[in-house]
Protein backbone atom coordinates (compact mmCIF):
# COMPACT_ATOMS: atom_id res chain seq x y z
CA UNK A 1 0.00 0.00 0.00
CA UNK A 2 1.65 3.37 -1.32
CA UNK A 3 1.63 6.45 1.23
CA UNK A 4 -0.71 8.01 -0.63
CA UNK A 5 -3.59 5.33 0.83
CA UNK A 6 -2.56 5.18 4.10
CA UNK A 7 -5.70 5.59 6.43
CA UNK A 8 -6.10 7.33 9.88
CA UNK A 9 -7.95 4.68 11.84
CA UNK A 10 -8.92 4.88 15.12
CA UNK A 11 -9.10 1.76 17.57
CA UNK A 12 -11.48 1.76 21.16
CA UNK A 13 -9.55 -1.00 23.42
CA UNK A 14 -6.41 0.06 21.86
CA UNK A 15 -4.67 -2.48 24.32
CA UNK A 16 -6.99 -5.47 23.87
CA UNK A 17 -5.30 -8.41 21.94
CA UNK A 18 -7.51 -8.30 18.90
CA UNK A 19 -7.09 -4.55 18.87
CA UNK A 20 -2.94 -4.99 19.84
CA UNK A 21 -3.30 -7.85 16.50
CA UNK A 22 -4.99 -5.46 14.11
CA UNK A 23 -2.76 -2.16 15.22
CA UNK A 24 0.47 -4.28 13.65
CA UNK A 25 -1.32 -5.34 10.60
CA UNK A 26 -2.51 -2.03 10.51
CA UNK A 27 0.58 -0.19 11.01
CA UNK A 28 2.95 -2.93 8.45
CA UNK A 29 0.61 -2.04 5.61
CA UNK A 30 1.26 1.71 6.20
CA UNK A 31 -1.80 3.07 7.91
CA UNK A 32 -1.78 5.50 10.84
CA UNK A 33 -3.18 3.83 13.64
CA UNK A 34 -4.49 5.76 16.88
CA UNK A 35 -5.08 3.29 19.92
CA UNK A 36 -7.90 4.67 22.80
CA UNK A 37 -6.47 3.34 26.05
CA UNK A 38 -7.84 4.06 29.44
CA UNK A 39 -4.69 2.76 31.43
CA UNK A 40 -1.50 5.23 30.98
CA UNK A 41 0.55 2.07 31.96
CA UNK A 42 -0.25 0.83 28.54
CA UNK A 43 0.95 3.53 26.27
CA UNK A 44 4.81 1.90 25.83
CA UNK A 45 2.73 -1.05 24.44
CA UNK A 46 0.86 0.90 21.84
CA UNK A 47 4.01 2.76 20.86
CA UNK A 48 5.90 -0.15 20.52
CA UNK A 49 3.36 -1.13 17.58
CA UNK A 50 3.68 2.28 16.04
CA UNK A 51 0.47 3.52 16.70
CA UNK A 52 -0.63 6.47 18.47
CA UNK A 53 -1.76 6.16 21.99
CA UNK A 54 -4.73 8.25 23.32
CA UNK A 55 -5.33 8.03 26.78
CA UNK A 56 -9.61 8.12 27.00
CA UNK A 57 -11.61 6.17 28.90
CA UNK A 58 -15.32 5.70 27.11
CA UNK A 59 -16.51 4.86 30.17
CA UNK A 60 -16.27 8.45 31.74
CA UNK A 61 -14.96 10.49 29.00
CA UNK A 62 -16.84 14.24 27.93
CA UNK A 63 -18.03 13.68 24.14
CA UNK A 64 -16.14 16.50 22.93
CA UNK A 65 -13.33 14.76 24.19
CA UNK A 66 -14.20 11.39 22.37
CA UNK A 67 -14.97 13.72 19.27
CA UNK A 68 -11.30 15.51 19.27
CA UNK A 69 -9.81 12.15 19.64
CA UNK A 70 -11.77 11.14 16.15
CA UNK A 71 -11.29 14.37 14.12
CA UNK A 72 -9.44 13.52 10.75
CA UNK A 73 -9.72 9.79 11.17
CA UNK A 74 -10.79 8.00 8.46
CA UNK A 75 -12.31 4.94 10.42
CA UNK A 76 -13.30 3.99 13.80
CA UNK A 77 -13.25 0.36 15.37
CA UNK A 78 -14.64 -0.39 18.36
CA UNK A 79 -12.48 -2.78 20.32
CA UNK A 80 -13.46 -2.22 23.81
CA UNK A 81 -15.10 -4.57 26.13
CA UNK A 82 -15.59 -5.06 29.92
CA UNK A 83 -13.56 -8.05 29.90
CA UNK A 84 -13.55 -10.83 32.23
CA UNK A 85 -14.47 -10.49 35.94
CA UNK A 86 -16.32 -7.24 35.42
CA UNK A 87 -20.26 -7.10 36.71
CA UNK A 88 -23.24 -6.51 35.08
CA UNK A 89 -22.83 -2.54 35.51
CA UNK A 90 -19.98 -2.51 33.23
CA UNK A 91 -21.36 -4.51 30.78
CA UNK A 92 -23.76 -1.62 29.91
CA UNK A 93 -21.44 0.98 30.55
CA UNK A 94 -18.65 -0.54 28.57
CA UNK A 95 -20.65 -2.91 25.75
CA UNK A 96 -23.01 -0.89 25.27
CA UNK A 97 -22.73 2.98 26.31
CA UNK A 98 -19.53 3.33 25.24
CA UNK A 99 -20.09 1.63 21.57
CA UNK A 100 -23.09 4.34 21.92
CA UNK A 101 -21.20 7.36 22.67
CA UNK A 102 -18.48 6.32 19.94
CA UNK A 103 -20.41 5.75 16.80
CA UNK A 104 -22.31 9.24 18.51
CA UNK A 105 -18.77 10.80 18.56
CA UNK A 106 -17.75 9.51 15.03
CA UNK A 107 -20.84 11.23 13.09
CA UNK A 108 -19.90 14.45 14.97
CA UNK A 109 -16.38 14.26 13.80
CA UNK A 110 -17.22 13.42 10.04
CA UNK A 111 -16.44 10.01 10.23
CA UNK A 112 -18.67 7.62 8.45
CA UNK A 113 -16.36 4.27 8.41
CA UNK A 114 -17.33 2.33 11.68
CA UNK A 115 -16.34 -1.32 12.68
CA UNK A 116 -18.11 -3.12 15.60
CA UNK A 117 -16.80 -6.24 17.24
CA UNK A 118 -19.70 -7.59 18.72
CA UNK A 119 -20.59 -11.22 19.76
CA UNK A 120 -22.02 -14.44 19.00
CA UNK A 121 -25.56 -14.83 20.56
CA UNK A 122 -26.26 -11.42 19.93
CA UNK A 123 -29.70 -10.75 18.49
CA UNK A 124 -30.66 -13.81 19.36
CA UNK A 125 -33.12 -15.16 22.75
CA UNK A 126 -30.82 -15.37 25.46
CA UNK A 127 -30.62 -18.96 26.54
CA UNK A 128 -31.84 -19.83 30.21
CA UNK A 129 -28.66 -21.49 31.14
CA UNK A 130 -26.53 -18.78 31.11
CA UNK A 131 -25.30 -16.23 34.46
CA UNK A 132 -26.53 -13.02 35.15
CA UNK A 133 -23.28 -11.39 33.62
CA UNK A 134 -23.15 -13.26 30.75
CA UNK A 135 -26.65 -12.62 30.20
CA UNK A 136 -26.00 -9.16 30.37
CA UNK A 137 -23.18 -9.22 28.34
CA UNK A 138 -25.54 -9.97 25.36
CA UNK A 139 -27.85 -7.81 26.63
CA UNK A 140 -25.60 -4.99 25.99
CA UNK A 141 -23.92 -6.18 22.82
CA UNK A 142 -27.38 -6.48 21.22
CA UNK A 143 -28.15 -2.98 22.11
CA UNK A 144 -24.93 -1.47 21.12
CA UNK A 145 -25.61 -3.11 17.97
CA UNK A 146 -29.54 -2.00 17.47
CA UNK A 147 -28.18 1.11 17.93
CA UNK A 148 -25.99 1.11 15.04
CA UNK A 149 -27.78 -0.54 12.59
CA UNK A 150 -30.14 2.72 12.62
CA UNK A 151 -27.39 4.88 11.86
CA UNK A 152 -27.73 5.82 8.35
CA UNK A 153 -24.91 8.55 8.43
CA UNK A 154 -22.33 5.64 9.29
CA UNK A 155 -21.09 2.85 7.06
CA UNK A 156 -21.32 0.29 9.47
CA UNK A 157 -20.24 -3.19 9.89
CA UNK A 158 -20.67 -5.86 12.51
CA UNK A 159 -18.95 -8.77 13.00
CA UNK A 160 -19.65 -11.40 15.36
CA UNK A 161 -16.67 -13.68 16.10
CA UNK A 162 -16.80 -17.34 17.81
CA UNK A 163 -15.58 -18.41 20.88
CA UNK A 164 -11.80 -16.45 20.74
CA UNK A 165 -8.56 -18.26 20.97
CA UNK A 166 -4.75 -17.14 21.34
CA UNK A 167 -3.97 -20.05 18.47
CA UNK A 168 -1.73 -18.86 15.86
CA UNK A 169 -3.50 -17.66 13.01
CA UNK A 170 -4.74 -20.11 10.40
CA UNK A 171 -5.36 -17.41 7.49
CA UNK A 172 -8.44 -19.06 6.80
CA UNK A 173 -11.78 -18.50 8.16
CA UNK A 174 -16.23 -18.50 7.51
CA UNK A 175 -17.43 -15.09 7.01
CA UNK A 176 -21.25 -15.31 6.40
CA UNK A 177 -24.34 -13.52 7.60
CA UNK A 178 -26.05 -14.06 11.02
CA UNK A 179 -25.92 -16.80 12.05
CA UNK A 180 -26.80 -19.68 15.06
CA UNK A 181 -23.77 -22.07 14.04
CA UNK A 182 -21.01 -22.14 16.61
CA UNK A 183 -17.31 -22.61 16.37
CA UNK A 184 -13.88 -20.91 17.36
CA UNK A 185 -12.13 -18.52 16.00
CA UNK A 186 -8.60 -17.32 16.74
CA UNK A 187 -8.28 -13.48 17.81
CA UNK A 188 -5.32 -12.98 15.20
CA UNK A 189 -7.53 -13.92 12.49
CA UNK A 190 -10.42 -12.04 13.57
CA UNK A 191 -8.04 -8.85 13.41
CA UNK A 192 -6.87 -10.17 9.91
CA UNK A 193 -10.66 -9.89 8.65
CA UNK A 194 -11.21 -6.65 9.88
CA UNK A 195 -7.77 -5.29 8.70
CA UNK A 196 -9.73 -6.47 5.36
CA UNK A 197 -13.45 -5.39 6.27
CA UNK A 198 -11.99 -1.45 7.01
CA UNK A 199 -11.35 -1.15 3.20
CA UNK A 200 -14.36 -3.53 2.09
CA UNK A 201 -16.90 -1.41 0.67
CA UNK A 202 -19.54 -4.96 0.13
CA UNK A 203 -19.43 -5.24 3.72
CA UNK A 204 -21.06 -1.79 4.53
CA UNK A 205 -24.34 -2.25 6.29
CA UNK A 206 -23.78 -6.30 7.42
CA UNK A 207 -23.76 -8.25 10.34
CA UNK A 208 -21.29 -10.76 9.91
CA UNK A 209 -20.62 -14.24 11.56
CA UNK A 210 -16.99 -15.03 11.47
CA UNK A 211 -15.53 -18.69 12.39
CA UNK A 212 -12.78 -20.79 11.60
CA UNK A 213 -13.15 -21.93 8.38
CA UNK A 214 -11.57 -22.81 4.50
CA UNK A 215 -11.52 -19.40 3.05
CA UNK A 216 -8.89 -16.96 2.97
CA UNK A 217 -9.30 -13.88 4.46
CA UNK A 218 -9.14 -11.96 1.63
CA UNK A 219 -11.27 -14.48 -0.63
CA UNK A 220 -13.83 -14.42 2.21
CA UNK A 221 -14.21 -10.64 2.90
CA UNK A 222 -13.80 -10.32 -1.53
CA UNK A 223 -16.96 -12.95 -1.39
CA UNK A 224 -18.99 -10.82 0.20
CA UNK A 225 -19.77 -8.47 -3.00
């Protein structure tokens, strides 16, 4: 990729593995990468990647704040996520409110490119068998993503990845619609598709199911036009 295409993208969870993953892809293929990190600890990681690091936490941040932290980019992903061990509180306030106020802050600041990692089981019944977190977990990852799909001023996309693993990447992967089949998916591959999705105009205005599979990355996002 020449200079001349390199891309200011902007990346909520800046310190998350899939978001650490996707900053290096981003960053070897020439692209300007600016990480949101709410820890200052982390901001010799992001560096170290050769990204930008932006110290803003969604969770409390003022949205003119999250809106100067967007201005010239040329697509958002959101990254972020309550992680394991938080409550049920922060699953709203992270999964959902902050997607919310970002996607908010992006169409303020003139972006219209906007990536959501979401999560399988979203949009769909939530199953009796699961906890009270994890229940709310989807709660708040379906809302984050009802919210978007109104948004007619973004280009959205949503991808739903499988159960996450630290494998080494397999370059090869099942990129489909919504969907109720399960399967795993490993976190470096999930940042390989959406190192792909950011420049995939086809997969504007999808929710996407993404798996292990036996299609390239590239053949698999190219498919979906």
């Amino acid at each position: 990729m020449g200079a001349q295409d390199s891309k200011r993208i902007v990346i909520a969870g800046g310190h998350g593995k899939i978001a650490q993953i996707l900053t290096e892809l981003l960053t070897d293929r020439g692209d300007q990468v600016v990480g949101l990190i709410r820890n200052l600890d982390h901001t010799a990681d992001i560096q170290a990647l050769g990204a930008e690091p932006v110290l803003l936490d969604l969770e409390h941040a003022d949205f003119e704040d999250v809106v100067e932290a967007l201005q010239d980019a040329d697509a958002v992903v959101f990254a972020a996520g309550a992680g394991p061990g938080s409550g049920v509180v922060r699953k709203d306030s992270v999964d959902r409110a902050a997607a919310v106020l970002l996607a908010d802050a992006a169409d303020a600041a003139g972006v219209t490119r906007f990536v959501q990692i979401s999560a399988m089981g979203a949009g769909e019944p939530i199953p009796d068998s699961v906890d009270e977190v994890f229940a709310a977990y989807l709660v708040a990852k379906t809302a984050a993503e009802q919210d978007l799909v109104k948004r007619d001023e973004l280009d959205w996309t949503i991808v739903r990845p499988g159960l996450l693993t630290d494998d080494a990447p397999t370059g090869l992967v099942s990129l489909t619609g919504p969907s109720t089949v399960r399967g795993n998916v490993t976190r470096a591959d999930v940042a390989a598709v959406i190192a792909e999705l950011l420049a995939a105009p086809a997969a504007v205005g999808k929710i996407l199911t993404l798996l292990g599979g036996d299609m390239a990355v590239e053949d698999a996002v190219s498919a979906l036009a």
